[in-house]
PDB file of N, CA and C in Angstrom:
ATOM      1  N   UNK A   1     -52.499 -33.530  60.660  1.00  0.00           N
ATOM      2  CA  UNK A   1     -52.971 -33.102  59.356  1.00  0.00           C
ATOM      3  C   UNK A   1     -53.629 -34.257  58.603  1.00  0.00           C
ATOM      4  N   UNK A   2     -53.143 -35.318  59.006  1.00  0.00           N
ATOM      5  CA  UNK A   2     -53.379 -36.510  58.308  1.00  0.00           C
ATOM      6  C   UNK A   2     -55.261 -36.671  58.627  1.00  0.00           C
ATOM      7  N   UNK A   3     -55.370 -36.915  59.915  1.00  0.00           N
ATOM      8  CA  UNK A   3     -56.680 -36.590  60.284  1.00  0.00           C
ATOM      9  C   UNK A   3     -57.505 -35.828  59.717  1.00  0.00           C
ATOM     10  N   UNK A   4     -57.348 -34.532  59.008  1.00  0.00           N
ATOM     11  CA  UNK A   4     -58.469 -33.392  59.197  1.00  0.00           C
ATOM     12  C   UNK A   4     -57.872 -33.678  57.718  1.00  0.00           C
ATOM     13  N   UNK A   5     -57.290 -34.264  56.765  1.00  0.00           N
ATOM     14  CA  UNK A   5     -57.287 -34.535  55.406  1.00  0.00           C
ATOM     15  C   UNK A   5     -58.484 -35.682  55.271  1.00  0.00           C
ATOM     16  N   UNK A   6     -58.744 -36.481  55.938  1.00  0.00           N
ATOM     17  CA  UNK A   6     -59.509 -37.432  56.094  1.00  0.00           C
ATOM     18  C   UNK A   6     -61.071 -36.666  56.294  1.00  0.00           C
ATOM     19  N   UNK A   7     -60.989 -36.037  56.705  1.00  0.00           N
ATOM     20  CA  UNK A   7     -62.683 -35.106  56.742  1.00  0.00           C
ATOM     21  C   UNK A   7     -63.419 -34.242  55.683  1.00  0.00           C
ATOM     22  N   UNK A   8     -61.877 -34.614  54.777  1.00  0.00           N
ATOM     23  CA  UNK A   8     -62.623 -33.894  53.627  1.00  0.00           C
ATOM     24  C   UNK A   8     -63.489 -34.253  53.187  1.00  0.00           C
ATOM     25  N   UNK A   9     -64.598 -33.427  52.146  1.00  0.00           N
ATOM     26  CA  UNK A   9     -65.482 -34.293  51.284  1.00  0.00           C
ATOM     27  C   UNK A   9     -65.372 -34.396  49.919  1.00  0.00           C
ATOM     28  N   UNK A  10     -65.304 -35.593  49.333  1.00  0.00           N
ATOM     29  CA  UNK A  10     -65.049 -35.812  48.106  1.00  0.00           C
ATOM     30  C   UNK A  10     -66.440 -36.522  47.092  1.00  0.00           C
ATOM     31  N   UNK A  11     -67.188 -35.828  46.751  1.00  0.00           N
ATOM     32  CA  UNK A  11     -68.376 -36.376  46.035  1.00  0.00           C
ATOM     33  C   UNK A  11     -68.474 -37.879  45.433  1.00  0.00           C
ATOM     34  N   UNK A  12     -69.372 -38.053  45.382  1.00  0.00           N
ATOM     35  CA  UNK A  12     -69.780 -39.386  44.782  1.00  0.00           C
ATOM     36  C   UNK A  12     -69.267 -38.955  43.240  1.00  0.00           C
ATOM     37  N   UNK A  13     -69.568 -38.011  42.672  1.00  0.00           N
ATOM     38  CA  UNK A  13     -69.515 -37.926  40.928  1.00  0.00           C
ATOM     39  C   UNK A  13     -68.297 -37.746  40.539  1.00  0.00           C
ATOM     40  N   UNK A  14     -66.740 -36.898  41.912  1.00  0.00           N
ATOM     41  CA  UNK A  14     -65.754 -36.545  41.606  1.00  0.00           C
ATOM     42  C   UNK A  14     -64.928 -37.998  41.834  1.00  0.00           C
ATOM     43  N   UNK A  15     -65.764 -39.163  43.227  1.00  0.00           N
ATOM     44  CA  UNK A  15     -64.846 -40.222  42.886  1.00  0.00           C
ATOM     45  C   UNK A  15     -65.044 -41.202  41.951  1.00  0.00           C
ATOM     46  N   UNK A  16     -66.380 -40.987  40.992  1.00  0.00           N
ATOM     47  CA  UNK A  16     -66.153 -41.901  39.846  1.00  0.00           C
ATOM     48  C   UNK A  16     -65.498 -41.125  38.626  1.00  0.00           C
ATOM     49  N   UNK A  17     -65.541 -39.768  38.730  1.00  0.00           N
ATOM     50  CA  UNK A  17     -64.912 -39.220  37.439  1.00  0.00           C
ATOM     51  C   UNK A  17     -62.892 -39.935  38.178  1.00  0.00           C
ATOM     52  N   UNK A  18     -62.528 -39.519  39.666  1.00  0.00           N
ATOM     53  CA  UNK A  18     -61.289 -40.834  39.525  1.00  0.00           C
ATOM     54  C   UNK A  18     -60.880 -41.944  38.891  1.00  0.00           C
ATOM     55  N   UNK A  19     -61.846 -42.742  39.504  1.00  0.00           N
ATOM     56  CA  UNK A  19     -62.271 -43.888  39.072  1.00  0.00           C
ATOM     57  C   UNK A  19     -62.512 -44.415  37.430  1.00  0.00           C
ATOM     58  N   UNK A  20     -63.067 -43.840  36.589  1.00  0.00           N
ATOM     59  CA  UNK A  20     -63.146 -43.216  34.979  1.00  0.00           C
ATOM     60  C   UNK A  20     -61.804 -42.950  34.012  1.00  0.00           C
ATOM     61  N   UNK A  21     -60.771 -41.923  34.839  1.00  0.00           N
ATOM     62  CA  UNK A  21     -59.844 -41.370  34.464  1.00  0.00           C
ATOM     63  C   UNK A  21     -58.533 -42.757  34.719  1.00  0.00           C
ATOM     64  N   UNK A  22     -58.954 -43.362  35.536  1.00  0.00           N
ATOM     65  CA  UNK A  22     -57.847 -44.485  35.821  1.00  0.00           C
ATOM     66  C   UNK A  22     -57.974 -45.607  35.003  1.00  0.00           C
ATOM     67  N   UNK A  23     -59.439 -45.971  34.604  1.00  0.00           N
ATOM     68  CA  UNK A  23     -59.925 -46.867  34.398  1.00  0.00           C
ATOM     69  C   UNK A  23     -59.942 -46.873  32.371  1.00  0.00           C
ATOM     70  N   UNK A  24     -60.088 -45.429  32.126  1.00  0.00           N
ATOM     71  CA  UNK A  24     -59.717 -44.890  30.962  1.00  0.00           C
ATOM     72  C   UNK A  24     -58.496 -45.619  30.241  1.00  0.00           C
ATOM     73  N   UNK A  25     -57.570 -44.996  31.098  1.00  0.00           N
ATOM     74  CA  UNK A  25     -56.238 -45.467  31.041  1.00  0.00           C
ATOM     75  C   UNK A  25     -55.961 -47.028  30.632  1.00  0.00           C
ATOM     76  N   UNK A  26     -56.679 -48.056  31.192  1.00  0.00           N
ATOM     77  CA  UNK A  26     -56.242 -49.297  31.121  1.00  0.00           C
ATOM     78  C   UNK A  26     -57.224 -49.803  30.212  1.00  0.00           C
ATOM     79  N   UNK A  27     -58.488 -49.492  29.296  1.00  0.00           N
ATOM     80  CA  UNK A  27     -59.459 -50.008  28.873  1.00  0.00           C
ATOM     81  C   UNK A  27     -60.050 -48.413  28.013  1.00  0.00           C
ATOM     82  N   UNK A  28     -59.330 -47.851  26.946  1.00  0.00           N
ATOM     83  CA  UNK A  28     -59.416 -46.565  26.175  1.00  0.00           C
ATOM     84  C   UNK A  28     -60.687 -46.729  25.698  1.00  0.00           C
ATOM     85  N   UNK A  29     -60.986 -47.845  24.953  1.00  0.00           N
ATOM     86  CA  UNK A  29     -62.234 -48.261  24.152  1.00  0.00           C
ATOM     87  C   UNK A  29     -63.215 -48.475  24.763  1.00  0.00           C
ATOM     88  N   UNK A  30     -63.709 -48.683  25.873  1.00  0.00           N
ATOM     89  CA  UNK A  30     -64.670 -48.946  26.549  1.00  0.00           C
ATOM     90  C   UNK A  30     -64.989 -47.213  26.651  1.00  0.00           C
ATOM     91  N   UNK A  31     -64.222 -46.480  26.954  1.00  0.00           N
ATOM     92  CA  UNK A  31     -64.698 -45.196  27.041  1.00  0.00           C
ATOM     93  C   UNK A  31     -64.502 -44.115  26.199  1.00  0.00           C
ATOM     94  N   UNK A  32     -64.834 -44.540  24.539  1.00  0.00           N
ATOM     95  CA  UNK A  32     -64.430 -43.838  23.652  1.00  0.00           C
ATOM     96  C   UNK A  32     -63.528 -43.348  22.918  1.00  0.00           C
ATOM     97  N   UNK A  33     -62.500 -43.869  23.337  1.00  0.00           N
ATOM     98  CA  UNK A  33     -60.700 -43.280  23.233  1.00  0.00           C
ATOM     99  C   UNK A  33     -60.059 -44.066  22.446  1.00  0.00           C
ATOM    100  N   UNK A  34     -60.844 -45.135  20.921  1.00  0.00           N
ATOM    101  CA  UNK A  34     -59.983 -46.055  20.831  1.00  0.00           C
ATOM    102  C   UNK A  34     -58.800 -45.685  20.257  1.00  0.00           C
ATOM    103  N   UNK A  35     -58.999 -44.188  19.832  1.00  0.00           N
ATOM    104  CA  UNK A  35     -57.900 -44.132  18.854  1.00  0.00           C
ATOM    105  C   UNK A  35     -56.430 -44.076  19.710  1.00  0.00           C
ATOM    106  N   UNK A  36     -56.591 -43.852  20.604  1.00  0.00           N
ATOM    107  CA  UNK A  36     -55.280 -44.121  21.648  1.00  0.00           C
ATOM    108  C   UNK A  36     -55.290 -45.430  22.472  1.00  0.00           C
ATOM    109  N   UNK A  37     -56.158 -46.591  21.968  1.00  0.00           N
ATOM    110  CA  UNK A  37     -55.752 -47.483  22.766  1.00  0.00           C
ATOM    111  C   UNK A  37     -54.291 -48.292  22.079  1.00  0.00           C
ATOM    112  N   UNK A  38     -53.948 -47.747  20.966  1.00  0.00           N
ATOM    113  CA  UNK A  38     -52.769 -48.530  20.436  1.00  0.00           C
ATOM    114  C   UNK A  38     -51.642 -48.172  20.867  1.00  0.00           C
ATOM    115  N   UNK A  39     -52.133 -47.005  21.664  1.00  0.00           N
ATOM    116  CA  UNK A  39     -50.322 -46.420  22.486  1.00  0.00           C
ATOM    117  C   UNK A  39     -50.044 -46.948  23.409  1.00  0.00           C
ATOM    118  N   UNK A  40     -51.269 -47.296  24.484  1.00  0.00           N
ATOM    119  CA  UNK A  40     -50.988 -48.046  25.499  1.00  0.00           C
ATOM    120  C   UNK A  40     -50.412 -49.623  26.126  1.00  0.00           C
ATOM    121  N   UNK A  41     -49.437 -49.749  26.513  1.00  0.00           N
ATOM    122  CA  UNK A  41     -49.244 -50.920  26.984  1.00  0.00           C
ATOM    123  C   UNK A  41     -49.916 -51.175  28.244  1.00  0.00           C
ATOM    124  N   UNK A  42     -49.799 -50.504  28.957  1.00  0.00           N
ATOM    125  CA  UNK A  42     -50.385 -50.493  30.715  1.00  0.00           C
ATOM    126  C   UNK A  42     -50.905 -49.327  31.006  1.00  0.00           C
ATOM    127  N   UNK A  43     -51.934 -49.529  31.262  1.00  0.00           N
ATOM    128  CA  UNK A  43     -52.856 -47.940  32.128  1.00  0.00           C
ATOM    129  C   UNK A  43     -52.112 -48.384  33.417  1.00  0.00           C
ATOM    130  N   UNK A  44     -52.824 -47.093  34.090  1.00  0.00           N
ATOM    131  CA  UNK A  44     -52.793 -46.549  35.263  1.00  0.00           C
ATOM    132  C   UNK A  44     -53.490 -47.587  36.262  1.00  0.00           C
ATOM    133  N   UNK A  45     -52.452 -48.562  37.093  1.00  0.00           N
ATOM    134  CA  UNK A  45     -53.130 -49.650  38.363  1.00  0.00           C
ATOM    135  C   UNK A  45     -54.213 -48.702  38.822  1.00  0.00           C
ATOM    136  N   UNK A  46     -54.958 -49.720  39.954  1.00  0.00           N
ATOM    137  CA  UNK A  46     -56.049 -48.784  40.862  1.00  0.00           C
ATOM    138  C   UNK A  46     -55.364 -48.282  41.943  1.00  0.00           C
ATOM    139  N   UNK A  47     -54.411 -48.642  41.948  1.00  0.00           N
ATOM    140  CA  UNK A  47     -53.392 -47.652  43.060  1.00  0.00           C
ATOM    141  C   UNK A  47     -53.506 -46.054  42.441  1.00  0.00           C
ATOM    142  N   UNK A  48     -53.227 -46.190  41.157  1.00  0.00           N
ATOM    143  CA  UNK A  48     -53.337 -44.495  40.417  1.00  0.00           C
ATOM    144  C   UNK A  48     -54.524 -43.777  41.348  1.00  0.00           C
ATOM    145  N   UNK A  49     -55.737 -44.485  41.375  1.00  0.00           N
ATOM    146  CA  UNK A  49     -57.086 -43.573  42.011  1.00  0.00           C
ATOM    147  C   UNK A  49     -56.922 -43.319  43.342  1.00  0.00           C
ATOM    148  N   UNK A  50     -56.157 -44.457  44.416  1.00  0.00           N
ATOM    149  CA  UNK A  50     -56.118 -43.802  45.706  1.00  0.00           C
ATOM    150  C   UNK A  50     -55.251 -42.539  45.842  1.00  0.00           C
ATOM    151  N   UNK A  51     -54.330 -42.316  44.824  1.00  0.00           N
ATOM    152  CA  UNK A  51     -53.247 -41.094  45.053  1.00  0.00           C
ATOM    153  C   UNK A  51     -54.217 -40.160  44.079  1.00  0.00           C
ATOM    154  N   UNK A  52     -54.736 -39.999  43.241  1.00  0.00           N
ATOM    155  CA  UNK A  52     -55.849 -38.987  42.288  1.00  0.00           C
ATOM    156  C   UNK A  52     -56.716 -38.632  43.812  1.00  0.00           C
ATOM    157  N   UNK A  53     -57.107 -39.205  44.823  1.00  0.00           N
ATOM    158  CA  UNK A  53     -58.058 -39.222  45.544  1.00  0.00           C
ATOM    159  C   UNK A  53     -57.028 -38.347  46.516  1.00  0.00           C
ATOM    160  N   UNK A  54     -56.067 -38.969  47.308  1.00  0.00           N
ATOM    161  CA  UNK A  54     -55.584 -38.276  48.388  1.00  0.00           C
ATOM    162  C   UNK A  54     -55.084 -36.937  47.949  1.00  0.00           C
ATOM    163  N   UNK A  55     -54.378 -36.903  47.008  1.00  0.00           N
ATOM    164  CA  UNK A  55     -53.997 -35.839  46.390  1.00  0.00           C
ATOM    165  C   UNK A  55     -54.588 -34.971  46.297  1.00  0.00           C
ATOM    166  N   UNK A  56     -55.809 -35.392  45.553  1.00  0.00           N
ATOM    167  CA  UNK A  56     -57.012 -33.725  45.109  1.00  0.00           C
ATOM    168  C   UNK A  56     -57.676 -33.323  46.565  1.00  0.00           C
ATOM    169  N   UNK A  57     -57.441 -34.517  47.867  1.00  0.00           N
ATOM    170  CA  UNK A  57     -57.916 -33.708  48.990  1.00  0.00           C
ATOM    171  C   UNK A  57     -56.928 -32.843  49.926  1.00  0.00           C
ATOM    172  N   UNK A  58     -55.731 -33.116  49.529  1.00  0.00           N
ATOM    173  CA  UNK A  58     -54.381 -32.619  50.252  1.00  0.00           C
ATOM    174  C   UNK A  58     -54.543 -31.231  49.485  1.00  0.00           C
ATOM    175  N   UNK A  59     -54.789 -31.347  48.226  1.00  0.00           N
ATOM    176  CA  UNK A  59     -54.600 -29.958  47.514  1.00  0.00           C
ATOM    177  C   UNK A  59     -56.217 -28.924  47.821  1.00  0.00           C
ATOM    178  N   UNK A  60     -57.402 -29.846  47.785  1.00  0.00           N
ATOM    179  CA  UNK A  60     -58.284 -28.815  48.482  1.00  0.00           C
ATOM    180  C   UNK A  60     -57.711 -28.352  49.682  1.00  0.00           C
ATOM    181  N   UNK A  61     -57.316 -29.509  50.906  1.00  0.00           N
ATOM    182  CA  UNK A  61     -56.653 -28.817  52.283  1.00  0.00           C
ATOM    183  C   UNK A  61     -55.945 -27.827  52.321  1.00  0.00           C
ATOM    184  N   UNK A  62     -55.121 -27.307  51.325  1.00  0.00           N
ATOM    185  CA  UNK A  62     -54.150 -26.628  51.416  1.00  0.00           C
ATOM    186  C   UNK A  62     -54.291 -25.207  50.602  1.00  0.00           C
ATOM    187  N   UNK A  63     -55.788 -25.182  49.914  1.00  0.00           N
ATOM    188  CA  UNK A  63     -56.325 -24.056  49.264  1.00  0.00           C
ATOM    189  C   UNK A  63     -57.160 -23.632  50.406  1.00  0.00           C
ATOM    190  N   UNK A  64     -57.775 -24.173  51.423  1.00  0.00           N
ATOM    191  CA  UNK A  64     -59.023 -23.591  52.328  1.00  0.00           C
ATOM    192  C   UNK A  64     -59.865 -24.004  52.536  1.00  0.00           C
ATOM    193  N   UNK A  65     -59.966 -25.296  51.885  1.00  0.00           N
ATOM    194  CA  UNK A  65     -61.467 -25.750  51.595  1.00  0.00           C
ATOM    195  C   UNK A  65     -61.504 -27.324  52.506  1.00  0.00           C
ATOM    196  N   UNK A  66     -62.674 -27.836  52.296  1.00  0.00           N
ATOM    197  CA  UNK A  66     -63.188 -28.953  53.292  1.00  0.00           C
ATOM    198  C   UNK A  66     -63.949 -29.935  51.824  1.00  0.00           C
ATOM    199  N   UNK A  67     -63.649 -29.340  50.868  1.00  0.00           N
ATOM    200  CA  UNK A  67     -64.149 -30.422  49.640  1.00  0.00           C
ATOM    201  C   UNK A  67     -63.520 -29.912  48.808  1.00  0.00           C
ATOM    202  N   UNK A  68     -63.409 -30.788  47.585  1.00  0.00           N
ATOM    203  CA  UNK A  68     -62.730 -31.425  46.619  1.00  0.00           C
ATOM    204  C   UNK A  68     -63.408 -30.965  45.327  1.00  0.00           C
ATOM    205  N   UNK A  69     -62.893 -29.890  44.671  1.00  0.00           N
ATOM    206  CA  UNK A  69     -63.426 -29.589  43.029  1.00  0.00           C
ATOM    207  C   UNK A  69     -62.868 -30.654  41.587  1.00  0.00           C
ATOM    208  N   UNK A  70     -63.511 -30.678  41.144  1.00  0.00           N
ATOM    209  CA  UNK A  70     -62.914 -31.182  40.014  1.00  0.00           C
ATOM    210  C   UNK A  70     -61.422 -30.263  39.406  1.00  0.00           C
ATOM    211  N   UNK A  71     -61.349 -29.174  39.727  1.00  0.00           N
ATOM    212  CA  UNK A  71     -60.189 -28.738  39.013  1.00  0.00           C
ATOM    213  C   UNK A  71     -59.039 -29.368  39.871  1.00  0.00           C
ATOM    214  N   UNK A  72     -59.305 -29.843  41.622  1.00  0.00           N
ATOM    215  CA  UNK A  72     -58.303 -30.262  42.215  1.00  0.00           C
ATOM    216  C   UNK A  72     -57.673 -31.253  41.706  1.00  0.00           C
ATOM    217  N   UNK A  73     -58.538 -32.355  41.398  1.00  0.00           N
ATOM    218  CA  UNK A  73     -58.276 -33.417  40.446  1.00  0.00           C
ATOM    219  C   UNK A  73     -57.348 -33.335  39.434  1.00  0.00           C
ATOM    220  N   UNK A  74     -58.126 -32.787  38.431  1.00  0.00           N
ATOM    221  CA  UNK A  74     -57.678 -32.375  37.047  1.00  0.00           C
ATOM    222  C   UNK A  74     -55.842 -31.820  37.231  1.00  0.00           C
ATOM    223  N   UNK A  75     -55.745 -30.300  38.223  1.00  0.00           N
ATOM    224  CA  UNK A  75     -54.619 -30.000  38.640  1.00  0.00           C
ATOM    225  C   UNK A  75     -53.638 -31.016  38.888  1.00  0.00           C
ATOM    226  N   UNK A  76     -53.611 -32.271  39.614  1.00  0.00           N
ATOM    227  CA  UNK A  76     -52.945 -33.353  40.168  1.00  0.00           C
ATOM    228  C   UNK A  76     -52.621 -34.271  38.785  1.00  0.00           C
ATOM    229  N   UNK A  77     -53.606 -34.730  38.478  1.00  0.00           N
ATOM    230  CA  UNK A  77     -53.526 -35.900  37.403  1.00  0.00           C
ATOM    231  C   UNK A  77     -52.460 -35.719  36.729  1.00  0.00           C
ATOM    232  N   UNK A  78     -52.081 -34.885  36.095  1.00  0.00           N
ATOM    233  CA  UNK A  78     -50.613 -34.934  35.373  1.00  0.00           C
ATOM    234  C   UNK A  78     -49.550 -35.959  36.067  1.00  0.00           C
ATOM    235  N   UNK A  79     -49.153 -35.316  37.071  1.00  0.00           N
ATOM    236  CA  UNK A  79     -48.543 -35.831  37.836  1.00  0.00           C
ATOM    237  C   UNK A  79     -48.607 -37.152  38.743  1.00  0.00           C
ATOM    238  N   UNK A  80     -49.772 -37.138  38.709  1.00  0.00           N
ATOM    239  CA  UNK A  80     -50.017 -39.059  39.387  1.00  0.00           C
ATOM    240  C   UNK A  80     -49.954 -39.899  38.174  1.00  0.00           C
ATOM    241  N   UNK A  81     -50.422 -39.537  36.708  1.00  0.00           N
ATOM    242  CA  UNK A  81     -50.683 -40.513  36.422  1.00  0.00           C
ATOM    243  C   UNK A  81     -49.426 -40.386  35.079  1.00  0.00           C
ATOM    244  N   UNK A  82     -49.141 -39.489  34.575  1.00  0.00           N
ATOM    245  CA  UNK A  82     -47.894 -39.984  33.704  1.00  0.00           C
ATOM    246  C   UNK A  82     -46.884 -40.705  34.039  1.00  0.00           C
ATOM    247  N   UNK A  83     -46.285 -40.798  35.126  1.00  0.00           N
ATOM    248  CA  UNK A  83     -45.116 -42.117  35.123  1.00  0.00           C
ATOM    249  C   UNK A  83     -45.928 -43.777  34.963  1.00  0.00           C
ATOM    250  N   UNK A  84     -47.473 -43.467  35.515  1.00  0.00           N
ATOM    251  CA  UNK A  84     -48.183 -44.555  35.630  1.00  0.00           C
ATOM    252  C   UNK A  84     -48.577 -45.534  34.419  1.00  0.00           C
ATOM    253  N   UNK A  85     -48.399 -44.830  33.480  1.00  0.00           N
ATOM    254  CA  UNK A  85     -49.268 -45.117  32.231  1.00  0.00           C
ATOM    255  C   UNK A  85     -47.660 -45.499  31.295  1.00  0.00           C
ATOM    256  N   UNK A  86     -47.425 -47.010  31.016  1.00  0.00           N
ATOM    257  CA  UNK A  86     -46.418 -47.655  29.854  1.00  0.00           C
ATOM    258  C   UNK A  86     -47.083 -47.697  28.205  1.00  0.00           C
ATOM    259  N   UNK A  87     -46.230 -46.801  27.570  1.00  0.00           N
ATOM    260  CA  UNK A  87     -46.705 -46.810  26.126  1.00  0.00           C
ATOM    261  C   UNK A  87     -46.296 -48.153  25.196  1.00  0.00           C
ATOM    262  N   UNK A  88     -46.487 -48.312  24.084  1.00  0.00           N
ATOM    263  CA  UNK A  88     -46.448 -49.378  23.532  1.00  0.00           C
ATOM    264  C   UNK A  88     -45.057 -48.344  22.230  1.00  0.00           C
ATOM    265  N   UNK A  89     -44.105 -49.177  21.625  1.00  0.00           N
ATOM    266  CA  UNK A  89     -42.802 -48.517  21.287  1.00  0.00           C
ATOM    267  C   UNK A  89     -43.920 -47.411  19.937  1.00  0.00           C
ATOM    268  N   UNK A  90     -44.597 -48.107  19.352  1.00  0.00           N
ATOM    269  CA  UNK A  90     -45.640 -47.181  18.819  1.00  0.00           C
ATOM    270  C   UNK A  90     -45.812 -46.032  18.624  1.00  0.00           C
ATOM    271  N   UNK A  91     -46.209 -45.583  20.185  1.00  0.00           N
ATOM    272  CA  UNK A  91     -46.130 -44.135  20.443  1.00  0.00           C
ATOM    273  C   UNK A  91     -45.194 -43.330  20.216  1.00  0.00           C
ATOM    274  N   UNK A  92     -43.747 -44.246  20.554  1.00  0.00           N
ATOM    275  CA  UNK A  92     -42.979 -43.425  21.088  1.00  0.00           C
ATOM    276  C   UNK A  92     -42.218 -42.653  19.429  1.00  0.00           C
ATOM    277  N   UNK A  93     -42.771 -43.898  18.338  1.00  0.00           N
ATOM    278  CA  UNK A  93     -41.967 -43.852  16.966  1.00  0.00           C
ATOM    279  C   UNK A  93     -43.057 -42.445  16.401  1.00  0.00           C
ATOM    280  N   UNK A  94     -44.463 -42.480  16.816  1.00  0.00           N
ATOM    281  CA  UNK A  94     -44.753 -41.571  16.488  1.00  0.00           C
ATOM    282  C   UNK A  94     -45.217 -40.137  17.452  1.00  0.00           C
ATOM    283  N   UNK A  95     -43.975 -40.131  17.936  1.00  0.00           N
ATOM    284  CA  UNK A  95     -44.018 -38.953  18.907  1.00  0.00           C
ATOM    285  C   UNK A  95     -44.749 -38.794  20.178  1.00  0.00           C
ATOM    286  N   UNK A  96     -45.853 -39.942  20.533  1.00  0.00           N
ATOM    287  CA  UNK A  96     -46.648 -39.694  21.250  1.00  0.00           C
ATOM    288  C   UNK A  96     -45.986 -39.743  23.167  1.00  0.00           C
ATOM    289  N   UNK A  97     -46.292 -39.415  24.211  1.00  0.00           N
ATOM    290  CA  UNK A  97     -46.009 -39.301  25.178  1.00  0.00           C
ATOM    291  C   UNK A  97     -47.147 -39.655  26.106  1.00  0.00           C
ATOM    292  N   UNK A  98     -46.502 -40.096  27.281  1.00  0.00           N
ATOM    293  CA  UNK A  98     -47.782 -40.323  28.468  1.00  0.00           C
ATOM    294  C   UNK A  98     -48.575 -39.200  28.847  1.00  0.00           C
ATOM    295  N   UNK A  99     -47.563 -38.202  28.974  1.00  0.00           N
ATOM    296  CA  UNK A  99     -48.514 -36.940  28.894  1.00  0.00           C
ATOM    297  C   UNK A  99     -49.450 -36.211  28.181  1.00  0.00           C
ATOM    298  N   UNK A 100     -49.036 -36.803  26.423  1.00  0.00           N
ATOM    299  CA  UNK A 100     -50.610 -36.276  25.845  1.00  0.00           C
ATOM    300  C   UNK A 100     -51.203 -37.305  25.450  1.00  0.00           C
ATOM    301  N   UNK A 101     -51.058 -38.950  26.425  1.00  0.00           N
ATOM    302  CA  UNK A 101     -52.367 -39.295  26.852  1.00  0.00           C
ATOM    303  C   UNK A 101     -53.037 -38.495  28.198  1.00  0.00           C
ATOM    304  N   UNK A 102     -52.643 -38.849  28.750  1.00  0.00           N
ATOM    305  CA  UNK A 102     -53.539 -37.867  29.868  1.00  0.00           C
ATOM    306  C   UNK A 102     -53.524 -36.848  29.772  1.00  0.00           C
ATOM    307  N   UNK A 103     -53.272 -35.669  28.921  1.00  0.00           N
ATOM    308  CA  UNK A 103     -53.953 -34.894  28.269  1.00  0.00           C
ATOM    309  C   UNK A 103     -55.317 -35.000  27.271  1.00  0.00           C
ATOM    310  N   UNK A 104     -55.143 -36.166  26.667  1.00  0.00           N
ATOM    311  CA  UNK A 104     -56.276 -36.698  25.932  1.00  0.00           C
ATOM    312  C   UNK A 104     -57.771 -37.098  27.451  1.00  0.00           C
ATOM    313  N   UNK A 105     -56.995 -38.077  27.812  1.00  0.00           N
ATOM    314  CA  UNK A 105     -58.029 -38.407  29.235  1.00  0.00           C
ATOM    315  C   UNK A 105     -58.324 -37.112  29.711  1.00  0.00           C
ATOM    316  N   UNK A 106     -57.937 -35.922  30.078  1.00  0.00           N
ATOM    317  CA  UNK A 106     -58.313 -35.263  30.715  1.00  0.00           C
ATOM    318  C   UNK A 106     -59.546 -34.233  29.897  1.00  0.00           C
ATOM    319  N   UNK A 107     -59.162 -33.933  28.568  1.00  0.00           N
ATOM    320  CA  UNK A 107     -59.875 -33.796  27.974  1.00  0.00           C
ATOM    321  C   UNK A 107     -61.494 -34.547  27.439  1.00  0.00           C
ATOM    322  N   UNK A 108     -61.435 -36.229  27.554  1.00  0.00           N
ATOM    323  CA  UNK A 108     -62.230 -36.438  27.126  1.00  0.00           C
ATOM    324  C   UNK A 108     -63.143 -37.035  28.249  1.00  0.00           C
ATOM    325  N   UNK A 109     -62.715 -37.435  28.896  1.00  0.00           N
ATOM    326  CA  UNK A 109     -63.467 -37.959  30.210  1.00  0.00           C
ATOM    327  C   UNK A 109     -64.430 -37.221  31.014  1.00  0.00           C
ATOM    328  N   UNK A 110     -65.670 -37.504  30.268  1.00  0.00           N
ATOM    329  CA  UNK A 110     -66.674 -36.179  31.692  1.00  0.00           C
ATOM    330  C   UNK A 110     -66.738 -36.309  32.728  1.00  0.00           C
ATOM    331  N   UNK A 111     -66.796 -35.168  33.879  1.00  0.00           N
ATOM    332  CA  UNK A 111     -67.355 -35.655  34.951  1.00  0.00           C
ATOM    333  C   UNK A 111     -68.309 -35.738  35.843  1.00  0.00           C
ATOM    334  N   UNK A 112     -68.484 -36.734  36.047  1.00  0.00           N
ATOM    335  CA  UNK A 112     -70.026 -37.120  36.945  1.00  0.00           C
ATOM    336  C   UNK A 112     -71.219 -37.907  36.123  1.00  0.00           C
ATOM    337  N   UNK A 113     -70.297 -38.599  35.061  1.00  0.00           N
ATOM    338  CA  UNK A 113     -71.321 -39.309  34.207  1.00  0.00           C
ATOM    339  C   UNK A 113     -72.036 -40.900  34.749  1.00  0.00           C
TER     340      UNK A 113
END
């Protein structure tokens, strides 16, 4: 399985919208988000994008397909990247969570820009 996960195809525009969404995470202001860069202590390593990557192709594999939609992505990200992402105590005094940052990222991050 490992093999024929490897044959998938994953676009040029879906692995920089990865790439974007990880990169988001560690550098908010560079991509518009400053108002949440004060929650963050640590984005998401670049380890976050190889599992955003294997992931959204394990989950096309396992729908039927031989490529990779953006919703595969999107579907996954919760889950790869909230334990990934350390808030600053900040957040936490004003309610905020890793999850509605990457709810925010997921929302604001286009893809294929």
């Amino acid at each position: 399985m490992q093999e024929e996960l490897k044959k998938l195809s994953v676009s040029e525009s879906l692995e920089r919208y990865i790439v974007d969404l990880v990169f988001a995470s560690r550098e908010p202001q560079k991509h518009g988000l400053s108002e949440i860069d004060k929650y963050i202590q640590y984005g998401a390593s670049p380890r976050a994008s190889l599992h955003l990557h294997a992931g959204s192709r394990a989950l096309a594999f396992l729908e039927g397909r031989d490529y990779v939609l953006p919703e595969d992505i999107k579907s996954i990200a919760m889950d790869v990247l909230n334990h990934r992402i350390s808030l600053h105590y900040e957040a936490e005094a004003e309610g905020i969570s890793s999850r509605d940052i990457v709810s925010e990222l997921l929302k604001r991050i286009p893809i294929g820009r």
